[in-house]
PDB file of N, CA and C in Angstrom:
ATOM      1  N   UNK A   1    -136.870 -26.392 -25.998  1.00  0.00           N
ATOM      2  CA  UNK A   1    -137.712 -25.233 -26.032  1.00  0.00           C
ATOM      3  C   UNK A   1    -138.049 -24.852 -24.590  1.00  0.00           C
ATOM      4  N   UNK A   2    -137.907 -23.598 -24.521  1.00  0.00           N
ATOM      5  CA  UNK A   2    -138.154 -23.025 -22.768  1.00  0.00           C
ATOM      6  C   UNK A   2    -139.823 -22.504 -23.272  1.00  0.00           C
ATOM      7  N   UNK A   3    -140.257 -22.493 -22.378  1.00  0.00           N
ATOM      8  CA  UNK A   3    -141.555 -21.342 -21.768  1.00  0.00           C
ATOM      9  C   UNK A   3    -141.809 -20.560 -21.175  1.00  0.00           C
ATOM     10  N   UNK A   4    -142.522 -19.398 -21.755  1.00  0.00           N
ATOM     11  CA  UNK A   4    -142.595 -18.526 -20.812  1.00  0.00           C
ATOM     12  C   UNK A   4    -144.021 -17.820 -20.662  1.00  0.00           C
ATOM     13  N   UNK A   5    -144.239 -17.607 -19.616  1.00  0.00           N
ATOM     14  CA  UNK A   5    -145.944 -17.205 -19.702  1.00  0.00           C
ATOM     15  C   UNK A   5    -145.782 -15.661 -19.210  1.00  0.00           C
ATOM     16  N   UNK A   6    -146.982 -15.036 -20.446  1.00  0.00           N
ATOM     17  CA  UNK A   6    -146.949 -13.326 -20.193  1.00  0.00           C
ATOM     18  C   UNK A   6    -148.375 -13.494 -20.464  1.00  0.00           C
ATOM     19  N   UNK A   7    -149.015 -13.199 -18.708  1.00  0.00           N
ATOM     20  CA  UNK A   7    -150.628 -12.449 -18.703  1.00  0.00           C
ATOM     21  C   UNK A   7    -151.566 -13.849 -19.031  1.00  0.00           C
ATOM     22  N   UNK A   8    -151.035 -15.040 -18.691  1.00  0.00           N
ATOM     23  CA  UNK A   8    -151.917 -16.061 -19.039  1.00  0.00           C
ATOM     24  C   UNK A   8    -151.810 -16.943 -20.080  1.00  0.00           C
ATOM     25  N   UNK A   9    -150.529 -16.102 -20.851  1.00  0.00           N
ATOM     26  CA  UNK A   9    -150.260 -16.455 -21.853  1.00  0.00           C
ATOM     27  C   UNK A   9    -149.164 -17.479 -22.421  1.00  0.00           C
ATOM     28  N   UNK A  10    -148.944 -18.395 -22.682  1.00  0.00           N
ATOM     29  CA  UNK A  10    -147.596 -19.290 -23.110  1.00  0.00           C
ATOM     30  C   UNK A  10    -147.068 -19.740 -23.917  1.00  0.00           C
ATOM     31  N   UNK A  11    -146.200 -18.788 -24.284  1.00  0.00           N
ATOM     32  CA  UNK A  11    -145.952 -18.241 -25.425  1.00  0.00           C
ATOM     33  C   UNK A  11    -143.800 -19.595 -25.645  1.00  0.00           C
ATOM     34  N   UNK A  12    -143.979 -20.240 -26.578  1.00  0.00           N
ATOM     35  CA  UNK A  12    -142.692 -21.143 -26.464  1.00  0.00           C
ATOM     36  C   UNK A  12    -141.447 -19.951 -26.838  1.00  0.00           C
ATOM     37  N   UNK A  13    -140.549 -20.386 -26.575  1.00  0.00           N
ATOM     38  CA  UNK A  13    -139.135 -19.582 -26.889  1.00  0.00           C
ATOM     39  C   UNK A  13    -138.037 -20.518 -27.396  1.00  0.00           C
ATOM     40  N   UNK A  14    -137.473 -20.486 -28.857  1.00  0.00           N
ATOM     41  CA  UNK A  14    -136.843 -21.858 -29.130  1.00  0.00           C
ATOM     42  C   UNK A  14    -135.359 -21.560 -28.618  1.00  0.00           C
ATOM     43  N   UNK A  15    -134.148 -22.314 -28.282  1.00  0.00           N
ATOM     44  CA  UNK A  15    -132.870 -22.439 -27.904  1.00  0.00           C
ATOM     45  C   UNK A  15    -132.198 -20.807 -28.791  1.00  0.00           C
ATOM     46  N   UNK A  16    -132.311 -20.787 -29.827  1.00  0.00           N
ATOM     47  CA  UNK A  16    -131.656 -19.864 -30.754  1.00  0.00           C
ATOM     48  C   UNK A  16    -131.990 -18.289 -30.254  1.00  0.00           C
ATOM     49  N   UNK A  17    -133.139 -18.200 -29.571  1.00  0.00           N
ATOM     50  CA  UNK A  17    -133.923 -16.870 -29.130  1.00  0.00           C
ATOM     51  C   UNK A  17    -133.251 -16.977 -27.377  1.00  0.00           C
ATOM     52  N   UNK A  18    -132.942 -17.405 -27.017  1.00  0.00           N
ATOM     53  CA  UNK A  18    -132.558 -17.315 -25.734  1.00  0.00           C
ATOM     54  C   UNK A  18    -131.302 -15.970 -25.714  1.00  0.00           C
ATOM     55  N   UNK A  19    -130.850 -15.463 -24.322  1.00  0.00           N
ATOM     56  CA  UNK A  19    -129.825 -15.256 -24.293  1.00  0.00           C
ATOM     57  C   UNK A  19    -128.970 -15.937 -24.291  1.00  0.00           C
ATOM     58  N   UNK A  20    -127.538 -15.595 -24.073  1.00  0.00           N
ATOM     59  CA  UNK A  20    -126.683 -16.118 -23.649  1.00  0.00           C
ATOM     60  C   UNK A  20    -126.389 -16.752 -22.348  1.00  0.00           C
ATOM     61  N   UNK A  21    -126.940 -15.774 -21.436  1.00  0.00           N
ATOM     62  CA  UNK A  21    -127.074 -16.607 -19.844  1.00  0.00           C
ATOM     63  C   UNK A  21    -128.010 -18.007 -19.951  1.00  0.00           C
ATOM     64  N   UNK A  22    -129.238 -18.089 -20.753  1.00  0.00           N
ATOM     65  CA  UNK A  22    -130.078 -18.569 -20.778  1.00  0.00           C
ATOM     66  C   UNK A  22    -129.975 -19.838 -21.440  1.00  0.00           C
ATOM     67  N   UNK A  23    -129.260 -19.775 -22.284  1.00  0.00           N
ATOM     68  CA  UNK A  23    -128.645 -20.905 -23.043  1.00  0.00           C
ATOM     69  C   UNK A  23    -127.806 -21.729 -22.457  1.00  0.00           C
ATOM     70  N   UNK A  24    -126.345 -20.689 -21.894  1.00  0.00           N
ATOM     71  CA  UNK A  24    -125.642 -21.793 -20.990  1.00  0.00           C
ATOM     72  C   UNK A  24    -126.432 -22.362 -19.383  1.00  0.00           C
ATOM     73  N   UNK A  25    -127.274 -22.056 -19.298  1.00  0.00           N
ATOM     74  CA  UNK A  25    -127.881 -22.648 -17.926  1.00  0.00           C
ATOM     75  C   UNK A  25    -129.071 -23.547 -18.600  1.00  0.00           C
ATOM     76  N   UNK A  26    -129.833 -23.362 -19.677  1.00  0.00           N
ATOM     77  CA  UNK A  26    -130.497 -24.668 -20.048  1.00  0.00           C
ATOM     78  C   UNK A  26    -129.359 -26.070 -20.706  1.00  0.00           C
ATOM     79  N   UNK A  27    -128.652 -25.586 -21.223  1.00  0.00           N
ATOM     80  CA  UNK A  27    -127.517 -26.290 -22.225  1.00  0.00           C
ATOM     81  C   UNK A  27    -127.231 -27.886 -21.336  1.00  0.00           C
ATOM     82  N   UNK A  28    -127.528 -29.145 -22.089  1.00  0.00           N
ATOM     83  CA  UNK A  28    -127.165 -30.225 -21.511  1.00  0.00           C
ATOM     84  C   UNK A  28    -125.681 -30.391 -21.946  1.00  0.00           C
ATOM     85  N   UNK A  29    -124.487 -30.185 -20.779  1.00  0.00           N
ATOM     86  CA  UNK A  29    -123.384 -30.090 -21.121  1.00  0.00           C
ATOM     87  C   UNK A  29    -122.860 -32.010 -20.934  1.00  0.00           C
ATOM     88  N   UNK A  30    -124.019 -32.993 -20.674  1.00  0.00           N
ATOM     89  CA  UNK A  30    -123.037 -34.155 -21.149  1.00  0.00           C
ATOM     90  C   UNK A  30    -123.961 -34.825 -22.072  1.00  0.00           C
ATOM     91  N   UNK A  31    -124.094 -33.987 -23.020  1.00  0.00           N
ATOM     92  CA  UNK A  31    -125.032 -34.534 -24.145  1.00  0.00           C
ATOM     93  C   UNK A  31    -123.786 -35.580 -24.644  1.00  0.00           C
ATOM     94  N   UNK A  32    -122.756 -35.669 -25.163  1.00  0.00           N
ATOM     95  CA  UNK A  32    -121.807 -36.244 -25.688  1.00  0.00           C
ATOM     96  C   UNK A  32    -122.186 -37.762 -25.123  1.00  0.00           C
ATOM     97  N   UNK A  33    -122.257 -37.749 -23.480  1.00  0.00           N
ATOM     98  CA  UNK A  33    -122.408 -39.175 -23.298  1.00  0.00           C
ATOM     99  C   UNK A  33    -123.409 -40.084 -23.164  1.00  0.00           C
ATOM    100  N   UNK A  34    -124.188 -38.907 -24.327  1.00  0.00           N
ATOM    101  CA  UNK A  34    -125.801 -39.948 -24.284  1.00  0.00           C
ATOM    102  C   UNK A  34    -125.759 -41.471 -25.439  1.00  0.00           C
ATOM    103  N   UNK A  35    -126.559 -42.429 -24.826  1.00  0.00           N
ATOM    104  CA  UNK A  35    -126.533 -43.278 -26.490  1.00  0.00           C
ATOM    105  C   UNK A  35    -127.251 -43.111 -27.277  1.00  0.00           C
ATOM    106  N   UNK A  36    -128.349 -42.056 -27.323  1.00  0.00           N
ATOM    107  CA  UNK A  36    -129.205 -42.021 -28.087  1.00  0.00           C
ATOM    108  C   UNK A  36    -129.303 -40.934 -28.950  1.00  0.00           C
ATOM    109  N   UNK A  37    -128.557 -40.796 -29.910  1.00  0.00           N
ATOM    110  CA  UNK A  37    -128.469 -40.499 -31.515  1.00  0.00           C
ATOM    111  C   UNK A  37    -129.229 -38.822 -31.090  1.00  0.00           C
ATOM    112  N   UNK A  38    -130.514 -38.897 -30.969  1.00  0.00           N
ATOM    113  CA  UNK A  38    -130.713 -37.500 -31.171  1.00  0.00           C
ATOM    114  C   UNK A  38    -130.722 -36.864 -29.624  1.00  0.00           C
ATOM    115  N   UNK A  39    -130.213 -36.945 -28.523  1.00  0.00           N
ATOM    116  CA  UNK A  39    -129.964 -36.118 -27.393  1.00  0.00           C
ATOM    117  C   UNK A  39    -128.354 -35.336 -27.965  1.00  0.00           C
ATOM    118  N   UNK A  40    -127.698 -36.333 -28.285  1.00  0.00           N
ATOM    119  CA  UNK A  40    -126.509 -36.211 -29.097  1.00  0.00           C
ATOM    120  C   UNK A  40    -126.737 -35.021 -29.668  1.00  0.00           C
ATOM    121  N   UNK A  41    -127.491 -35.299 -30.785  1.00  0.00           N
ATOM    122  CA  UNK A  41    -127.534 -34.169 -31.868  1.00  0.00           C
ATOM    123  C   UNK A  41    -128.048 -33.115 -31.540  1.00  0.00           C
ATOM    124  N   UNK A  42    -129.242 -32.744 -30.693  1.00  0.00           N
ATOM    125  CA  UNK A  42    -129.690 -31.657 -29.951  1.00  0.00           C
ATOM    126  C   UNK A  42    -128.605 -30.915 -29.285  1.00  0.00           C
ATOM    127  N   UNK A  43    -127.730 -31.635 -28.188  1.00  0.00           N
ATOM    128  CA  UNK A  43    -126.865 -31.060 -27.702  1.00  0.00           C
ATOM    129  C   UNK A  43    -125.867 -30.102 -28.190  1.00  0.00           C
ATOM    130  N   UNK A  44    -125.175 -31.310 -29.427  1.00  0.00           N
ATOM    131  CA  UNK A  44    -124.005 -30.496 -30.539  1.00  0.00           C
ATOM    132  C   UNK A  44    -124.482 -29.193 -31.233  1.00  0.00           C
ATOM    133  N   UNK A  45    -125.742 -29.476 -31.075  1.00  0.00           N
ATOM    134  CA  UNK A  45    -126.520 -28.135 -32.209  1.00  0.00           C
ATOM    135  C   UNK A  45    -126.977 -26.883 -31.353  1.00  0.00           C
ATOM    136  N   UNK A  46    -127.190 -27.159 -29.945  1.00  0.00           N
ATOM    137  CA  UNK A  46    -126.820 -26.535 -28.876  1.00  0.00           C
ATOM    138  C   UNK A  46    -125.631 -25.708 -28.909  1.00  0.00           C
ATOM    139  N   UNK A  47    -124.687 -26.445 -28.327  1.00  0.00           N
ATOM    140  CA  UNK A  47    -123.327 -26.047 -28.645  1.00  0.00           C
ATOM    141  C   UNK A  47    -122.918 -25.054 -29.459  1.00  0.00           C
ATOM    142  N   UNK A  48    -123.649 -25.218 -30.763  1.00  0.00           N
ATOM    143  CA  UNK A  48    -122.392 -24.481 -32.063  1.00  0.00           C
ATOM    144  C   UNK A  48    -123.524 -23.447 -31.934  1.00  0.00           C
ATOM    145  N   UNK A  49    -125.086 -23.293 -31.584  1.00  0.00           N
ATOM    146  CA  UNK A  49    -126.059 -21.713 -31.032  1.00  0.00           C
ATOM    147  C   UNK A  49    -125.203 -21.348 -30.270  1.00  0.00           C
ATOM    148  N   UNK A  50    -124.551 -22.053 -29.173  1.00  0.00           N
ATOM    149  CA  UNK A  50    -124.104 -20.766 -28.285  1.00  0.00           C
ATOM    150  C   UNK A  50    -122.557 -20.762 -28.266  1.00  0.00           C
ATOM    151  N   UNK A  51    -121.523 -21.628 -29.483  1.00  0.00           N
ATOM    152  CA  UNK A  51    -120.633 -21.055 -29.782  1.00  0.00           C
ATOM    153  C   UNK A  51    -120.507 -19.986 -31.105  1.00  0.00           C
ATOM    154  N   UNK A  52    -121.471 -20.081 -31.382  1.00  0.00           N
ATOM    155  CA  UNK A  52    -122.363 -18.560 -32.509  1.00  0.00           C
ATOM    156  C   UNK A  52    -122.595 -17.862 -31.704  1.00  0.00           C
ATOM    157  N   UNK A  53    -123.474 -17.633 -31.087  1.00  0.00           N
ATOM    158  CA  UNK A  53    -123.608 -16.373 -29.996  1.00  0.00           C
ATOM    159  C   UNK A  53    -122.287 -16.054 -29.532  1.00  0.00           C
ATOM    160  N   UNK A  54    -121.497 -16.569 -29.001  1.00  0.00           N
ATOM    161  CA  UNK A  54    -119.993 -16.140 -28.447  1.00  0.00           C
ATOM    162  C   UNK A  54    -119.455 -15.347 -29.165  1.00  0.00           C
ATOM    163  N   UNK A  55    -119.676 -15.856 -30.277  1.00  0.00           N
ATOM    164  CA  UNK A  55    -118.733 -15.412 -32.044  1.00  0.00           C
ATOM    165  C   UNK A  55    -119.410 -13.955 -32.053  1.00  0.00           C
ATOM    166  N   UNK A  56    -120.753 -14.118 -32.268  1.00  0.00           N
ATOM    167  CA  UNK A  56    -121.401 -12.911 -32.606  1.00  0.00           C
ATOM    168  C   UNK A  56    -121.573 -11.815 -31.824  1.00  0.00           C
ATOM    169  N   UNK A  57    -120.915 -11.883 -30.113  1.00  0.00           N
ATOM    170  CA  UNK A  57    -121.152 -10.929 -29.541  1.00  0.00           C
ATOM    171  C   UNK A  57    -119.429 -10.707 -29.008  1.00  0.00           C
ATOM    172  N   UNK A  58    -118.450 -10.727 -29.940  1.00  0.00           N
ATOM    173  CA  UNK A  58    -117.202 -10.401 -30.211  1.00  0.00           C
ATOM    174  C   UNK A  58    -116.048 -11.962 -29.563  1.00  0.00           C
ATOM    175  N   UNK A  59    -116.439 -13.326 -29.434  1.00  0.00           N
ATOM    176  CA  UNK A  59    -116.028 -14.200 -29.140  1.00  0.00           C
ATOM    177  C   UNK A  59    -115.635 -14.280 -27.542  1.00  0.00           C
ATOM    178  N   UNK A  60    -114.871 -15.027 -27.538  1.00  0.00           N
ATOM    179  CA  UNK A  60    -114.625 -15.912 -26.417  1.00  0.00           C
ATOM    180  C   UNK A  60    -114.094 -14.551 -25.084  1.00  0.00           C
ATOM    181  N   UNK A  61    -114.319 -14.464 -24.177  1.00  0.00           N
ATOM    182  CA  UNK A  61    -113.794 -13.664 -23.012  1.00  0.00           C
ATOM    183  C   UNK A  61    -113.740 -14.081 -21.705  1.00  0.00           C
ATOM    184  N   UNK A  62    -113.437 -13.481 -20.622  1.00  0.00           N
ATOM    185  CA  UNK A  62    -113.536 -13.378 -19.397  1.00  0.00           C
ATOM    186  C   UNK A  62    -114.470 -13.795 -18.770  1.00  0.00           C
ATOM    187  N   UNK A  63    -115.513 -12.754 -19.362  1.00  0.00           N
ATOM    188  CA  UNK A  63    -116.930 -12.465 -18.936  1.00  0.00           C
ATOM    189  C   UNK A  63    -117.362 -13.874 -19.064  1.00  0.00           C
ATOM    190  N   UNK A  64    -117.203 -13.929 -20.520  1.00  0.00           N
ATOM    191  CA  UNK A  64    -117.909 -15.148 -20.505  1.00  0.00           C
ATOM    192  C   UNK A  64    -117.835 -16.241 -20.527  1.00  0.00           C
ATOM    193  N   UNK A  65    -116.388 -16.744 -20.077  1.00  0.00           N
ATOM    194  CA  UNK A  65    -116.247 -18.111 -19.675  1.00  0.00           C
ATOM    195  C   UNK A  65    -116.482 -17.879 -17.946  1.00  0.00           C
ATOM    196  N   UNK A  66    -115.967 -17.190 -16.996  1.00  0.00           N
ATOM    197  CA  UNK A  66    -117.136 -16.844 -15.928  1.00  0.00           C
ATOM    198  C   UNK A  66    -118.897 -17.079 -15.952  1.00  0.00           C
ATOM    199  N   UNK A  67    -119.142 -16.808 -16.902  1.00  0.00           N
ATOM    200  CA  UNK A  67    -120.965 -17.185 -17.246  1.00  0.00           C
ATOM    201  C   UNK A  67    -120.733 -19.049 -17.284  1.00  0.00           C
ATOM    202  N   UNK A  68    -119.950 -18.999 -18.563  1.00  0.00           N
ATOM    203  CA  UNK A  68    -120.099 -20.419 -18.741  1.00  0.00           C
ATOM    204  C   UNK A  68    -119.538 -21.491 -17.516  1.00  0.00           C
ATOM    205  N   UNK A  69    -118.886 -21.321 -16.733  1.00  0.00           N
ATOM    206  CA  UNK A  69    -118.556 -21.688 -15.574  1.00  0.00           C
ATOM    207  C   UNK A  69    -119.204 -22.073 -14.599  1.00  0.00           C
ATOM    208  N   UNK A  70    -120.525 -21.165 -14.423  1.00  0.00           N
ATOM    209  CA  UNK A  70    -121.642 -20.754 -13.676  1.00  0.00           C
ATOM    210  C   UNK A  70    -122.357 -21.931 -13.431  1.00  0.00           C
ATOM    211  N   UNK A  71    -122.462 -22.393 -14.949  1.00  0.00           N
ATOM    212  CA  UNK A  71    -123.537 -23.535 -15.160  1.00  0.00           C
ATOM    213  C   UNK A  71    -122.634 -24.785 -15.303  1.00  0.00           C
ATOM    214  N   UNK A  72    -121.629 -24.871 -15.912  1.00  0.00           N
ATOM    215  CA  UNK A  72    -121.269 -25.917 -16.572  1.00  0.00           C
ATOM    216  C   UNK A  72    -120.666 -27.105 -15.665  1.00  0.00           C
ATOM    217  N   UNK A  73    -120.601 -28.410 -15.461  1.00  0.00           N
ATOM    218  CA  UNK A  73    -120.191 -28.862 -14.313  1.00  0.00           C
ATOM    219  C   UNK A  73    -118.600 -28.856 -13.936  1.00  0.00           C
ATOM    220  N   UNK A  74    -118.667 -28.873 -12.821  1.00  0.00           N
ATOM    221  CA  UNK A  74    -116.786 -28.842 -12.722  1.00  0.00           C
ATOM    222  C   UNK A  74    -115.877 -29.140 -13.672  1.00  0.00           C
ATOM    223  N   UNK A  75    -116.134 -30.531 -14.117  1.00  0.00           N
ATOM    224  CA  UNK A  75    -115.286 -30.962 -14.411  1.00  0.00           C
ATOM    225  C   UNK A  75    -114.714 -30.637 -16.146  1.00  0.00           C
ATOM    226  N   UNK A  76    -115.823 -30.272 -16.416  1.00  0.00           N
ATOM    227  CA  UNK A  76    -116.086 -29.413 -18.172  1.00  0.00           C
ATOM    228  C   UNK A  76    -115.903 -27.873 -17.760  1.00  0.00           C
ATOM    229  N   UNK A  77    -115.594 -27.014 -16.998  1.00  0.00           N
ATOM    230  CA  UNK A  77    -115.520 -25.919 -16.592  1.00  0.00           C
ATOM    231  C   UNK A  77    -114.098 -25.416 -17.728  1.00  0.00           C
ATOM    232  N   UNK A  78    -113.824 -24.344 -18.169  1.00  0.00           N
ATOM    233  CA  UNK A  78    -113.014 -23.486 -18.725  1.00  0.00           C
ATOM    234  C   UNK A  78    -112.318 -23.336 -18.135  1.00  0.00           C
ATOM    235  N   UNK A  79    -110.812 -23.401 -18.385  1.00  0.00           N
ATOM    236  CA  UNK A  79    -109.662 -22.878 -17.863  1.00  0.00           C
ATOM    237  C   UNK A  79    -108.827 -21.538 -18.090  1.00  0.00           C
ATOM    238  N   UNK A  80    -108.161 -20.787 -17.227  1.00  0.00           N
ATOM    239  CA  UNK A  80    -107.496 -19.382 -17.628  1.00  0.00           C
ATOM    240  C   UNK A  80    -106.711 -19.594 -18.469  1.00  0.00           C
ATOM    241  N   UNK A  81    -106.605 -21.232 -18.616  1.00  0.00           N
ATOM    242  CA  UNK A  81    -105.075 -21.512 -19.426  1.00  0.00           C
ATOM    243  C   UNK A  81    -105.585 -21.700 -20.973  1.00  0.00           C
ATOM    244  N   UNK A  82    -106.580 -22.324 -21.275  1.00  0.00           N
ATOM    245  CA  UNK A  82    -107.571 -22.065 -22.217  1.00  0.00           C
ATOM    246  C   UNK A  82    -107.982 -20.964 -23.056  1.00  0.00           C
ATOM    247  N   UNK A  83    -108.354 -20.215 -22.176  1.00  0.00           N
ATOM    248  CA  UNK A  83    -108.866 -18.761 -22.468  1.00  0.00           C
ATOM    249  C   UNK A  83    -107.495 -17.986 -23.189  1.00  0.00           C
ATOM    250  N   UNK A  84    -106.567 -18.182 -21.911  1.00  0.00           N
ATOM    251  CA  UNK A  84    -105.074 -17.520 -22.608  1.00  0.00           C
ATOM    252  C   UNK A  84    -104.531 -17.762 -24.350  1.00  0.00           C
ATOM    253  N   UNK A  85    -104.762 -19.425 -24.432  1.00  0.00           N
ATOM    254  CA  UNK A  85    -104.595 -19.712 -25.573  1.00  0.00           C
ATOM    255  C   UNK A  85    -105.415 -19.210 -26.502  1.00  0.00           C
ATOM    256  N   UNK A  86    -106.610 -18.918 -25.703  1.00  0.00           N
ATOM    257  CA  UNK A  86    -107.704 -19.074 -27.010  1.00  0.00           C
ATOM    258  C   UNK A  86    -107.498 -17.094 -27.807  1.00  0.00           C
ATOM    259  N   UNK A  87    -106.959 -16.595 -26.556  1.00  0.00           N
ATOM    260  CA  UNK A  87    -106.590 -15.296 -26.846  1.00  0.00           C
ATOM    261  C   UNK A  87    -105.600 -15.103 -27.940  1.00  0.00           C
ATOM    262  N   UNK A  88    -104.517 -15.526 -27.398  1.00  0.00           N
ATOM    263  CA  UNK A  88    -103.462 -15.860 -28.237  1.00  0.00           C
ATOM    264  C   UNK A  88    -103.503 -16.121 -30.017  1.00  0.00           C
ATOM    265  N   UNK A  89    -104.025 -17.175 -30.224  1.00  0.00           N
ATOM    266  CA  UNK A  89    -104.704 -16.940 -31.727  1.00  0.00           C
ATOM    267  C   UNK A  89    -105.675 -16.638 -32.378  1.00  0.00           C
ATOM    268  N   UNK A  90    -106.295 -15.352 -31.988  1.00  0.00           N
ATOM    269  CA  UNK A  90    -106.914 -14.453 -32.559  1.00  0.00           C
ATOM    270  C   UNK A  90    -106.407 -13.463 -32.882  1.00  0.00           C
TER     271      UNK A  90
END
């Protein structure tokens, strides 16, 4: 959950209400190598919000594997070769 304060006010904002920028820059991208059961599960559930958002704002692109890039660490970063494929079967 992010926060945000308007006028004194602090008001919570849950993962699902975020944007898209906002999501991939909070997003713990090595949730996978946690041992503890629910960082895990937060993460994955992470994930499939903002591979829904992708979906829902016409899927996977340019744009926005550039966004996701932004944040994500090197080594998990998106490839053109990826993207190409991912073009490809749609």
């Amino acid at each position: 959950m992010v926060e945000y304060t308007l006028k004194n006010k602090t008001m919570a904002k849950y993962f699902h209400e975020l944007t898209l920028e906002e999501m991939l820059k909070q997003h713990d991208y090595t949730y996978m190598y946690s041992d503890d059961s629910r960082w895990y599960n937060s993460g994955r559930q992470q994930r499939e919000t903002i591979n829904a958002k992708i979906e829902e704002l016409g899927g996977w692109s340019d744009e926005f594997v550039k966004l996701h890039n932004k944040y994500c660490p090197k080594p998990m970063q998106i490839s053109e070769e990826w993207l190409e494929n991912y073009l490809l079967k749609q």
